[in-house]
Protein backbone atom coordinates (compact mmCIF):
# COMPACT_ATOMS: atom_id res chain seq x y z
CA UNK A 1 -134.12 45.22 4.99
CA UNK A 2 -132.37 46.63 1.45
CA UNK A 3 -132.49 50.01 2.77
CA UNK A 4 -130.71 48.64 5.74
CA UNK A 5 -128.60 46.25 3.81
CA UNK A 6 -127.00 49.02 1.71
CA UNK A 7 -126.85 51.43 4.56
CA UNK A 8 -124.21 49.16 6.36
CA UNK A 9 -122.44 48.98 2.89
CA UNK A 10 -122.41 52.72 2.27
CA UNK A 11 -121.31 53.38 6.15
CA UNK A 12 -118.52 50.47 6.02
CA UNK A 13 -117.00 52.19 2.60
CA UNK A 14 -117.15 55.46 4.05
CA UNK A 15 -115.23 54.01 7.04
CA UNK A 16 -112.65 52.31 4.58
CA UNK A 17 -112.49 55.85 2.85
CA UNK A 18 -111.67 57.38 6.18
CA UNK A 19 -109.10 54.63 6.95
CA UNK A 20 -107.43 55.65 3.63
CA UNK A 21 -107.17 59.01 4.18
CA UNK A 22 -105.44 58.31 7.57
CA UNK A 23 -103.21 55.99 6.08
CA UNK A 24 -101.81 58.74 4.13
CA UNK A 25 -101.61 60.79 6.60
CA UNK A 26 -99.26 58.71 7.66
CA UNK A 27 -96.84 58.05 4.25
CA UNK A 28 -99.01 54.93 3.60
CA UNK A 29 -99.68 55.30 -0.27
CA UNK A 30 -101.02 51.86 -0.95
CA UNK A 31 -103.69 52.03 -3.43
CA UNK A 32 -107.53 50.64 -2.34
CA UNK A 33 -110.21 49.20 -4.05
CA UNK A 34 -113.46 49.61 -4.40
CA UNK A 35 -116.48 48.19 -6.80
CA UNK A 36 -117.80 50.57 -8.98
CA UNK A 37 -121.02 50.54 -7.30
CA UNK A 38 -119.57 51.77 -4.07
CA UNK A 39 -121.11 55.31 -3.00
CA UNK A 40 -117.12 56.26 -2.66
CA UNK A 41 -115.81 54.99 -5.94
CA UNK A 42 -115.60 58.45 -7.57
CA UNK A 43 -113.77 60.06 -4.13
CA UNK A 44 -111.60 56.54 -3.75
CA UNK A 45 -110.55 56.96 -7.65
CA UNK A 46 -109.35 60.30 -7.20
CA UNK A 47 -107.50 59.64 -4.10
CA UNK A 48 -105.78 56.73 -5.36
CA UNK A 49 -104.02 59.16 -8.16
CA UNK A 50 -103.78 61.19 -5.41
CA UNK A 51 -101.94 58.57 -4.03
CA UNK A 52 -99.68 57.48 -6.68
CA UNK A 53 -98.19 60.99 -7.65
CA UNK A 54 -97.59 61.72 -3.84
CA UNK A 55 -95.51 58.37 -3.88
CA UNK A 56 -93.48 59.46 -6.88
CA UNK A 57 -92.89 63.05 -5.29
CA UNK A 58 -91.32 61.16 -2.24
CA UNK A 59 -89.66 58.66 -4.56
CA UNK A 60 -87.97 61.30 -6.75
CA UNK A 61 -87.09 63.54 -3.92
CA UNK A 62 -85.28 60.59 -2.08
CA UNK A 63 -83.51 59.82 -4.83
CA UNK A 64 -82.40 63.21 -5.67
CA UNK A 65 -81.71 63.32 -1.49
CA UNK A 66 -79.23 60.36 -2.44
CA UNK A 67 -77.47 61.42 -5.24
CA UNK A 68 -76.58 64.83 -3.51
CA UNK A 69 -75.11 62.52 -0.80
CA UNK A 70 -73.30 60.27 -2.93
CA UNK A 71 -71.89 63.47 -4.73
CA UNK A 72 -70.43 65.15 -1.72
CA UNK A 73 -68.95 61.92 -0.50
CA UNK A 74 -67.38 60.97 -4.00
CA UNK A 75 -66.09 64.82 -4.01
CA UNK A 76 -64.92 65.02 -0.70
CA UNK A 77 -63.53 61.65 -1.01
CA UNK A 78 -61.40 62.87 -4.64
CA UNK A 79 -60.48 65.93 -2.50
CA UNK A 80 -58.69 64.46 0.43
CA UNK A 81 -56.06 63.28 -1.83
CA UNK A 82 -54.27 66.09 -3.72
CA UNK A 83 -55.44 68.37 -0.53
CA UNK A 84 -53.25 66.33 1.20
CA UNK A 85 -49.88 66.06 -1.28
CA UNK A 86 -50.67 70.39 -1.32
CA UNK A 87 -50.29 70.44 2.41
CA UNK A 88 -47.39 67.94 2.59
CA UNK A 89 -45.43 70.24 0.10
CA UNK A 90 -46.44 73.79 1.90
CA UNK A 91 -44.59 71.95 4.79
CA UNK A 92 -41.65 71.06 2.99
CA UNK A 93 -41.38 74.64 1.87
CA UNK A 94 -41.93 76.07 4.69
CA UNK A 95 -38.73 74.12 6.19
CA UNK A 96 -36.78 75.54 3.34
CA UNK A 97 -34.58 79.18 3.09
CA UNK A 98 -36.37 81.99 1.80
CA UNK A 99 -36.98 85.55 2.56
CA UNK A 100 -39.35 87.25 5.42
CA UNK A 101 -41.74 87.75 2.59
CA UNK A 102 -41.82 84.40 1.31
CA UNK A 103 -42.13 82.73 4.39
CA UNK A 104 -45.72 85.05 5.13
CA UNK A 105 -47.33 84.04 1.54
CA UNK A 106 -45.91 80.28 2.87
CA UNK A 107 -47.98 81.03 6.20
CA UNK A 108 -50.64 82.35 4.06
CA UNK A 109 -50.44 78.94 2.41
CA UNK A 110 -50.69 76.72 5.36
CA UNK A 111 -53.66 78.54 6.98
CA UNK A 112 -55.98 78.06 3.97
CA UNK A 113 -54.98 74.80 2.93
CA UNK A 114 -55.57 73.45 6.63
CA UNK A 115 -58.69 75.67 6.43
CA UNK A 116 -59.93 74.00 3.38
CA UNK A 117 -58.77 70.44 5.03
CA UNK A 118 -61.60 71.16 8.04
CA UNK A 119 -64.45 72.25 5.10
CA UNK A 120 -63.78 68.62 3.24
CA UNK A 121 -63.67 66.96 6.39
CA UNK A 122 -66.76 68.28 7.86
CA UNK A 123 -68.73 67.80 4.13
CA UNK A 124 -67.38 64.31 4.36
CA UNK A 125 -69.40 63.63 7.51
CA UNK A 126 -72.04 65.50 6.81
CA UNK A 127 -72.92 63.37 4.09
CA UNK A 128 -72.40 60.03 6.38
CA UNK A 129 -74.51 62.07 8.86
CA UNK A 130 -77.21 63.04 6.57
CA UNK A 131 -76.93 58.99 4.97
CA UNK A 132 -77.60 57.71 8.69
CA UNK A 133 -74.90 55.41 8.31
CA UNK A 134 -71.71 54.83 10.17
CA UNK A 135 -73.72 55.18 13.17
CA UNK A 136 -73.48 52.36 16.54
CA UNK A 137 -75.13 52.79 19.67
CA UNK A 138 -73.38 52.16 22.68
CA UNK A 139 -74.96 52.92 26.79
CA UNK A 140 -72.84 55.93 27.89
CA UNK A 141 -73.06 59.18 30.03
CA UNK A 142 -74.12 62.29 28.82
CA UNK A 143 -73.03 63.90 31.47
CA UNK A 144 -69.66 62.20 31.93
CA UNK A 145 -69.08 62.44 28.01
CA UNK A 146 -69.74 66.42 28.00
CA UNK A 147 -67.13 66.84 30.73
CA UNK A 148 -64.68 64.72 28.63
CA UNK A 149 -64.86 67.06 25.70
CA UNK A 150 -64.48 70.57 28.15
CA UNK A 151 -61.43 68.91 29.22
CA UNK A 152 -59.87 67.97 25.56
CA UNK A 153 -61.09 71.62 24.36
CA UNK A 154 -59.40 72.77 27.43
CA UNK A 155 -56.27 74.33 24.96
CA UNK A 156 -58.86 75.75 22.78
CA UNK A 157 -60.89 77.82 25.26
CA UNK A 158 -58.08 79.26 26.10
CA UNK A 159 -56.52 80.63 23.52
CA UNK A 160 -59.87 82.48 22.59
CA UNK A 161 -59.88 83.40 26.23
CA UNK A 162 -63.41 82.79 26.83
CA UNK A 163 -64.94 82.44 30.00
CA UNK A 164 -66.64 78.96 30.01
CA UNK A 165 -69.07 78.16 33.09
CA UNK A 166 -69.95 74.45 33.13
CA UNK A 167 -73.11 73.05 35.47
CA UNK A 168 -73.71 69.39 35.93
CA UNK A 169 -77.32 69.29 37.21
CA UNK A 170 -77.19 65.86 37.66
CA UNK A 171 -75.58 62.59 38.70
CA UNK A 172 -75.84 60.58 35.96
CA UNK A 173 -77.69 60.85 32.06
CA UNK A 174 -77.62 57.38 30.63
CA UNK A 175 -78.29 57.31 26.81
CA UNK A 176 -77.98 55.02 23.86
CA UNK A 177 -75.82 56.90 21.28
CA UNK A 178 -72.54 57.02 19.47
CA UNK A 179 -70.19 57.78 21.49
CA UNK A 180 -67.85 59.42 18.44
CA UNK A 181 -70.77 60.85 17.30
CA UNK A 182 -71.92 62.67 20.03
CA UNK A 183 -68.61 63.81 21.03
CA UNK A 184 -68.20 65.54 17.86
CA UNK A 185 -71.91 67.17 18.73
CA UNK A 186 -70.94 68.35 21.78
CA UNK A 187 -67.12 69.69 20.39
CA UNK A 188 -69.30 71.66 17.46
CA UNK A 189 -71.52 73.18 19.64
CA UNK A 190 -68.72 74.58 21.89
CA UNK A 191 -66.93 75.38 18.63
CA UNK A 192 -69.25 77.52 17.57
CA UNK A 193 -69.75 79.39 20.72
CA UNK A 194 -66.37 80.44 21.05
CA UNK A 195 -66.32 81.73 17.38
CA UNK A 196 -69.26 83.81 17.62
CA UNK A 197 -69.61 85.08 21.41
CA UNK A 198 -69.43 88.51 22.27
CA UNK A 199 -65.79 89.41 24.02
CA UNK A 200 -66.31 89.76 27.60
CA UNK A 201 -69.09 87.72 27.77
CA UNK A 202 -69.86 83.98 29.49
CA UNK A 203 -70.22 81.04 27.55
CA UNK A 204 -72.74 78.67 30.16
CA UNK A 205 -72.71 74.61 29.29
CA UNK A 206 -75.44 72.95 31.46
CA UNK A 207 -76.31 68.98 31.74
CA UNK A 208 -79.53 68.02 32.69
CA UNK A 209 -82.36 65.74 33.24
CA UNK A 210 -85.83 67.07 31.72
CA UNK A 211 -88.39 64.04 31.78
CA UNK A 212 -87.21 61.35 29.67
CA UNK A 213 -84.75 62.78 28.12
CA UNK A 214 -80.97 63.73 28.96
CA UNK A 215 -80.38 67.78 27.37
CA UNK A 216 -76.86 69.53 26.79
CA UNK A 217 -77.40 73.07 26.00
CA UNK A 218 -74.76 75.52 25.17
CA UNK A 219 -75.65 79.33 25.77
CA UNK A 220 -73.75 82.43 24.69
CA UNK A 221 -74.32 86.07 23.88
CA UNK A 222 -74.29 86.23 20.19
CA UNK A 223 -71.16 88.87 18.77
CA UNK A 224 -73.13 89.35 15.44
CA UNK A 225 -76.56 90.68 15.21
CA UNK A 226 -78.80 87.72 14.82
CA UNK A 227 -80.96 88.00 11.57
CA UNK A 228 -81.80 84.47 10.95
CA UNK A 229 -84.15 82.22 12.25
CA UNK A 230 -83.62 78.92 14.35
CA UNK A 231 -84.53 76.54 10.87
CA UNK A 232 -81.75 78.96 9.07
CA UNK A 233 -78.72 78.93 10.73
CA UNK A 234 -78.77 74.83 11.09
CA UNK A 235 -79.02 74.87 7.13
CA UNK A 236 -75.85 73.48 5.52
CA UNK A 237 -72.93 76.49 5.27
CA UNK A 238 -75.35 78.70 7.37
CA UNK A 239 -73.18 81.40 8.98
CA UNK A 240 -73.56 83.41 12.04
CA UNK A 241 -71.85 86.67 10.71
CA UNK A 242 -73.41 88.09 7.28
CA UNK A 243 -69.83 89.27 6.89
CA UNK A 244 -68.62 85.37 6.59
CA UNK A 245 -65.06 86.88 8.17
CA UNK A 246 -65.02 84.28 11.13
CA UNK A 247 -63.33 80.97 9.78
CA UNK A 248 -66.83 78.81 10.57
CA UNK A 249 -67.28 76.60 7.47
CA UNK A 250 -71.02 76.89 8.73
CA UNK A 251 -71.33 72.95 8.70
CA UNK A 252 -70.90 72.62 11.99
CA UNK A 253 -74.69 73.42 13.69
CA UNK A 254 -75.60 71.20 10.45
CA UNK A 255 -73.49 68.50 11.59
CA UNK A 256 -74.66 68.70 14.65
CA UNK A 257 -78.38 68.34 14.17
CA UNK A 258 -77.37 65.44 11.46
CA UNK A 259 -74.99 63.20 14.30
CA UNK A 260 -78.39 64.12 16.80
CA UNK A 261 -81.04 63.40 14.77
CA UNK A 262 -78.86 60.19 13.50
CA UNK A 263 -78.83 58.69 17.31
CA UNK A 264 -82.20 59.09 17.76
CA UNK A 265 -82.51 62.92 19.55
CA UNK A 266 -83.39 66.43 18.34
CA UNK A 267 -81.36 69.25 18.02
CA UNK A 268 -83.13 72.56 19.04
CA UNK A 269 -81.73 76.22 18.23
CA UNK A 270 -82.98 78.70 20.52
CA UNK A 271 -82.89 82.56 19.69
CA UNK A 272 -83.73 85.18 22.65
CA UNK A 273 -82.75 88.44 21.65
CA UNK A 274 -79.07 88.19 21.44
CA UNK A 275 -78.88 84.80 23.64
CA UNK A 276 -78.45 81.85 21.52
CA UNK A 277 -78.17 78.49 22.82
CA UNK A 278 -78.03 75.17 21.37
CA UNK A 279 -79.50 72.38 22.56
CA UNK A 280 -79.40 68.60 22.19
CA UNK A 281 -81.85 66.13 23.50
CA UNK A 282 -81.68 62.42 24.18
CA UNK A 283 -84.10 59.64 25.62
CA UNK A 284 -82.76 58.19 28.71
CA UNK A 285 -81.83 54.90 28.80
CA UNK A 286 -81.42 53.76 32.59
């Protein structure tokens, strides 16, 4: 009966041992107890330290994760300001009389200041991406919202005179999302295809149904040889040409993946020799 008696003790703390290992399998660093007695005290005891400086890793590292936030909204924030009295002023001189000469280092001017305008702006909502704020759901199309954005990038596609093929495979993809959000996804993704195709080449934009969830994928045959991986080039200011002589601020796949992951989806990159396509995924929501 005492052999039996402790048996059913020893077996129950190796199941609570067990149940505490799981637990932080799963982020769950709650400490357990134990009597001293217990046949697990010595393995429990080191697993609760085990515990607590795993929780203070995660701790620190979310705190560090907000600070960097914080910093490139406060910066981004500061920068809007004087960025904008700079480009206000380049357009009053612009309107003024000056030499052939001038009037390039004025055009010169311009382009880099509304260059630098689209870096702050994008680092601005990368860090309300990355914060998961700012963010409300509404029922809307996928499919419907993808051809909205063709249409509005309709001016853009052509001046890089790109050959855009779009495929609705189906009727209707019902999601939850932003719709703001996801439009600025789907604009990015574009974006960057016409930047970095290869002249002469198709970009292909495809809505689907796969499962549960609704997909947008953007393919395109790369310009650049492709020596990154798919983790890489969604890394903040990640760029597609080694060169960095496109004008990508190479936050946009980074935005991307941020406004996805933000409404609930994931953001695949796919690399297949020199075909790279983009894809975002969505749960339907009929």
């Amino acid at each position: 009966a005492v052999y039996i008696y402790f048996s059913v003790n020893d077996f129950r703390d190796i199941t609570k041992l067990s149940e505490h290992i799981s637990a932080m399998q799963s982020g769950d660093y709650m400490k357990v107890k134990v009597p001293e007695t217990s046949v697990i005290y010595g393995m429990n005891k080191n697993l609760n330290e085990i515990s607590d400086g795993m929780q203070t890793a995660v701790e620190k590292r979310v705190q560090s994760e907000r600070m960097k936030i914080d910093l490139v909204t406060n910066v981004s924030h500061d920068l809007k300001t004087p960025l904008t009295s700079i480009i206000s002023y380049i357009d009053l001189l612009g309107s003024e009389e000056m030499s052939p000469e001038a009037k390039d280092y004025v055009k010169i001017l311009e382009d880099k200041s509304a260059r630098l305008k689209t870096i702050v702006s994008d680092l601005f909502d990368l860090a309300k991406a990355t914060s998961g704020t700012d963010v409300a759901k509404d029922k809307l199309d996928a499919a419907i919202l993808t051809q909205q954005v063709i249409g509005d990038m309709g001016d853009k596609i052509e001046k890089y005179g790109k050959d855009v093929r779009t495929e609705i495979k189906t009727d209707s993809a019902p999601v939850m999302a932003d719709g703001k959000r996801m439009y600025r996804v789907i604009q990015n993704l574009i974006d960057n295809a016409l930047k970095y195709s290869l002249d002469g080449t198709r970009i292909y934009i495809t809505v689907s149904r796969d499962k549960a969830d609704a997909v947008i994928a953007v393919k395109n045959i790369s310009a650049e040889e492709m020596n990154f991986t798919a983790d890489e080039i969604t890394e903040r200011f990640a760029r597609g040409d080694s060169s960095r002589s496109t004008e990508g601020s190479g936050l946009g796949l980074a935005i991307a993946k941020s406004f996805t992951e933000a409404n609930g989806g994931q953001f695949n990159v796919l690399i297949d020799g020199d075909m790279f396509t983009a894809e975002v995924r969505l749960p339907i929501n009929e």
